[in-house]
Protein backbone atom coordinates (compact mmCIF):
# COMPACT_ATOMS: atom_id res chain seq x y z
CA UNK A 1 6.01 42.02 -24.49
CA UNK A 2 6.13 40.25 -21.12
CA UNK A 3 9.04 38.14 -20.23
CA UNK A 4 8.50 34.19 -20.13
CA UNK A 5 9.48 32.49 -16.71
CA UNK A 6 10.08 28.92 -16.81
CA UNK A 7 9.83 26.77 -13.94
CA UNK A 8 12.68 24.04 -13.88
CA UNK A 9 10.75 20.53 -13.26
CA UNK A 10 11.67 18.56 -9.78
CA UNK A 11 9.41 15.42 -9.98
CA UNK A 12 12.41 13.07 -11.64
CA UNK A 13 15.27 14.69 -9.24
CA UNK A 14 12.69 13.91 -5.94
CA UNK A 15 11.80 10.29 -7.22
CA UNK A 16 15.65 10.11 -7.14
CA UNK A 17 15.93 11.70 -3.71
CA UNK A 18 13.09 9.78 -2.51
CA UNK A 19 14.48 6.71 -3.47
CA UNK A 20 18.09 6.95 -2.23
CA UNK A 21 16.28 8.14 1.32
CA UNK A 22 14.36 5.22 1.55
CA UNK A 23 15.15 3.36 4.59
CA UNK A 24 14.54 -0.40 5.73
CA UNK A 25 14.44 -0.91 9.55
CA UNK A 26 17.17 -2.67 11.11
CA UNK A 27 14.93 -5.58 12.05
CA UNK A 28 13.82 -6.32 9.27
CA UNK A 29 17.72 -6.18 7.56
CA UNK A 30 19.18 -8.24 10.31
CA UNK A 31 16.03 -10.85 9.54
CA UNK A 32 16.50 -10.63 6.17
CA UNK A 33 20.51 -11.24 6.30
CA UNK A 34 19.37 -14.06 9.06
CA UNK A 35 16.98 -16.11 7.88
CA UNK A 36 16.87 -15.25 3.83
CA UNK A 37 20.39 -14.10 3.04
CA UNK A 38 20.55 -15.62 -0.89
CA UNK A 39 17.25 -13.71 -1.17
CA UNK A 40 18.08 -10.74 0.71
CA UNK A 41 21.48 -10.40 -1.98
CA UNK A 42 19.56 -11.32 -4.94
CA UNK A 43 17.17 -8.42 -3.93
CA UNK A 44 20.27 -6.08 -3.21
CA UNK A 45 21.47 -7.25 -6.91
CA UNK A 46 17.99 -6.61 -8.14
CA UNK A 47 17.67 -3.46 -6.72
CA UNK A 48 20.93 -2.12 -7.79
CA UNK A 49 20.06 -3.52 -11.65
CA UNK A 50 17.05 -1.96 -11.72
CA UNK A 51 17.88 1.50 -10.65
CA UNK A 52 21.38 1.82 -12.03
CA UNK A 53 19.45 3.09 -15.63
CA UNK A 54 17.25 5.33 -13.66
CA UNK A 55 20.41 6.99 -11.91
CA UNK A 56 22.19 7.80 -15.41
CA UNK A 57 18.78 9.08 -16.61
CA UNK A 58 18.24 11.38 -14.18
CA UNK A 59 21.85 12.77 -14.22
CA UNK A 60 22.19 13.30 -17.98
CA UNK A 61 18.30 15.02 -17.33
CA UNK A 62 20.64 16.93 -14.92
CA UNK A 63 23.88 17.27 -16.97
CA UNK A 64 25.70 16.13 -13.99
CA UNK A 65 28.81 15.35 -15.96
CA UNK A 66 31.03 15.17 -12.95
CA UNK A 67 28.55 12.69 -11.32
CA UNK A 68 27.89 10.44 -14.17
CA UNK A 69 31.62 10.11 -15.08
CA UNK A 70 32.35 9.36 -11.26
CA UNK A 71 29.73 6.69 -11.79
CA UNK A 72 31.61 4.78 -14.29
CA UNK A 73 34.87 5.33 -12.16
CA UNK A 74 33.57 4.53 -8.92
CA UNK A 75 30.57 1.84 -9.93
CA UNK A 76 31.09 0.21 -13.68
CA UNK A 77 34.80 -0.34 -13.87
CA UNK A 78 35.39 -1.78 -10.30
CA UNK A 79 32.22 -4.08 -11.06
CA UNK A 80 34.01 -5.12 -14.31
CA UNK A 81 37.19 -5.94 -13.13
CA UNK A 82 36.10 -7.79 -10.23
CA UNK A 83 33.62 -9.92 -12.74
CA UNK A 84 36.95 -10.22 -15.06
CA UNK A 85 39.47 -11.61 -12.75
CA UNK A 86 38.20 -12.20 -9.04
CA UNK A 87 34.88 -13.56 -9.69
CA UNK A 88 34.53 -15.79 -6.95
CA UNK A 89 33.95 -12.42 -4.96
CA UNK A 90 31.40 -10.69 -7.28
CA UNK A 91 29.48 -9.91 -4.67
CA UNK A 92 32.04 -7.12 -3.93
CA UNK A 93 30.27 -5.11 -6.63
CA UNK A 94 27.51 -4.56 -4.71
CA UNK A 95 29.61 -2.15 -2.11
CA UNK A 96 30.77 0.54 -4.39
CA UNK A 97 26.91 0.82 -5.70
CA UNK A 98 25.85 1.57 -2.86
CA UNK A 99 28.21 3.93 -1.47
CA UNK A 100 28.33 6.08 -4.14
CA UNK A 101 24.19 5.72 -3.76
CA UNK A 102 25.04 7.33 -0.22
CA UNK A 103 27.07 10.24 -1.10
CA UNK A 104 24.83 10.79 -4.21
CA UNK A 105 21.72 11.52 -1.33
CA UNK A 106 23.13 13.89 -0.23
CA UNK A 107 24.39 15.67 -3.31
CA UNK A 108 21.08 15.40 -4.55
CA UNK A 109 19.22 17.01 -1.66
CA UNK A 110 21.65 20.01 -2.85
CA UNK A 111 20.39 19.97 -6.41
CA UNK A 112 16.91 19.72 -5.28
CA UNK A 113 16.80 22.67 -2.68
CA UNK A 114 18.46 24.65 -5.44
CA UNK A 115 16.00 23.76 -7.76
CA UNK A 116 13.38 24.80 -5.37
CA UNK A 117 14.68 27.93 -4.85
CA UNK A 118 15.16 28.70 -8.53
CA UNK A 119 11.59 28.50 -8.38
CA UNK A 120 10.62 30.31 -5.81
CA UNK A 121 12.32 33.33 -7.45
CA UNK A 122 10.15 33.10 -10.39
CA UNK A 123 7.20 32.82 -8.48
CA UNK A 124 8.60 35.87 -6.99
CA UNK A 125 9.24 37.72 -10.08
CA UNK A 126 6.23 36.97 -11.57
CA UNK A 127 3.76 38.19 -8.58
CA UNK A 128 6.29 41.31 -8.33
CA UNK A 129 5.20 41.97 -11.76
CA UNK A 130 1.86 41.13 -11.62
CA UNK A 131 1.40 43.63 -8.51
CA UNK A 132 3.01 46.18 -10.91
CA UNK A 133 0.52 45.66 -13.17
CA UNK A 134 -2.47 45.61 -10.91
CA UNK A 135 -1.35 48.59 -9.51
CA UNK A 136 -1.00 50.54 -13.42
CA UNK A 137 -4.30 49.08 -13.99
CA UNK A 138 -5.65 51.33 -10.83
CA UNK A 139 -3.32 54.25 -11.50
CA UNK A 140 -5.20 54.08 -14.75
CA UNK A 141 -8.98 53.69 -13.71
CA UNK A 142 -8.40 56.22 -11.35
C-alpha cells in the first residue's frame, strides 16, 4: 500500500501575505491625509473592520495560538479601553492595528516559505518514489 502525501494549502496564508504587503505610494497618502483626511481615516477604520475577521480566520486556519492571543492583547483590549474611558481619542485604536499588521508581515512570510517548503518535500518524496517504481517496472520487463 503506497503512502498518502498531503499537500498543506497556501492560497488563504498568501491572500493574507498579499494583503499586509500591499503598499500605497506616498503621494497618494500625503494627498489623501491633505486634501481628504475624514475620508482617508474612515477608509483606515474601514479597512481595519473589514479585515480584522479575515486575520483571526486565517490564524485559527493556522492554529497560531500565540498570534491570535497577542491579537486580543495588543489590538482588542487597547481599542476597548480607549473607547471606554478616553474616547475623545478613539482614533488611537487605529495605531496598534496596524502595527501589529506590520510585524504580522513578516511573521507570515515565515509561515508561508515554510509551508512551501513542506511541499516541496512531498513533491520530492513522491517523484523519488515514483522513479523507484519506474525503475522496478524496467528491472521487471527486462
Amino acid at each position: 500500500m503506497q503512502p498518502k502525501h498531503y499537500f498543506e494549502s497556501t492560497s488563504k496564508l498568501e491572500k493574507l501575505y498579499f494583503i499586509l504587503n500591499y503598499q500605497v505610494g506616498s503621494l497618494t497618502l500625503y494627498a489623501g491625509l491633505y486634501f481628504f483626511p475624514m475620508l482617508f481615516l474612515v477608509i483606515l477604520i474601514g479597512a481595519e473592520i473589514l479585515f480584522t475577521p479575515f486575520i483571526i480566520y486565517v490564524l485559527v486556519l493556522e492554529n497560531k495560538k500565540g498570534w491570535i492571543i497577542s491579537f486580543i492583547i495588543l489590538v482588542l483590549l487597547p481599542s476597548v479601553l480607549i473607547l471606554v474611558f478616553v474616547s475623545q481619542y478613539f482614533m488611537l485604536i487605529l495605531f496598534p492595528f496596524y502595527l501589529y499588521c506590520f510585524i504580522l508581515r513578516f511573521e507570515a512570510k515565515s509561515w508561508l516559505t515554510e509551508k512551501r517548503a513542506r511541499n516541496e518535500l512531498i513533491m520530492q518524496k513522491i517523484r523519488s518514489e515514483n522513479e523507484k517504481k519506474n525503475l522496478e517496472n524496467f528491472i521487471v520487463l527486462r
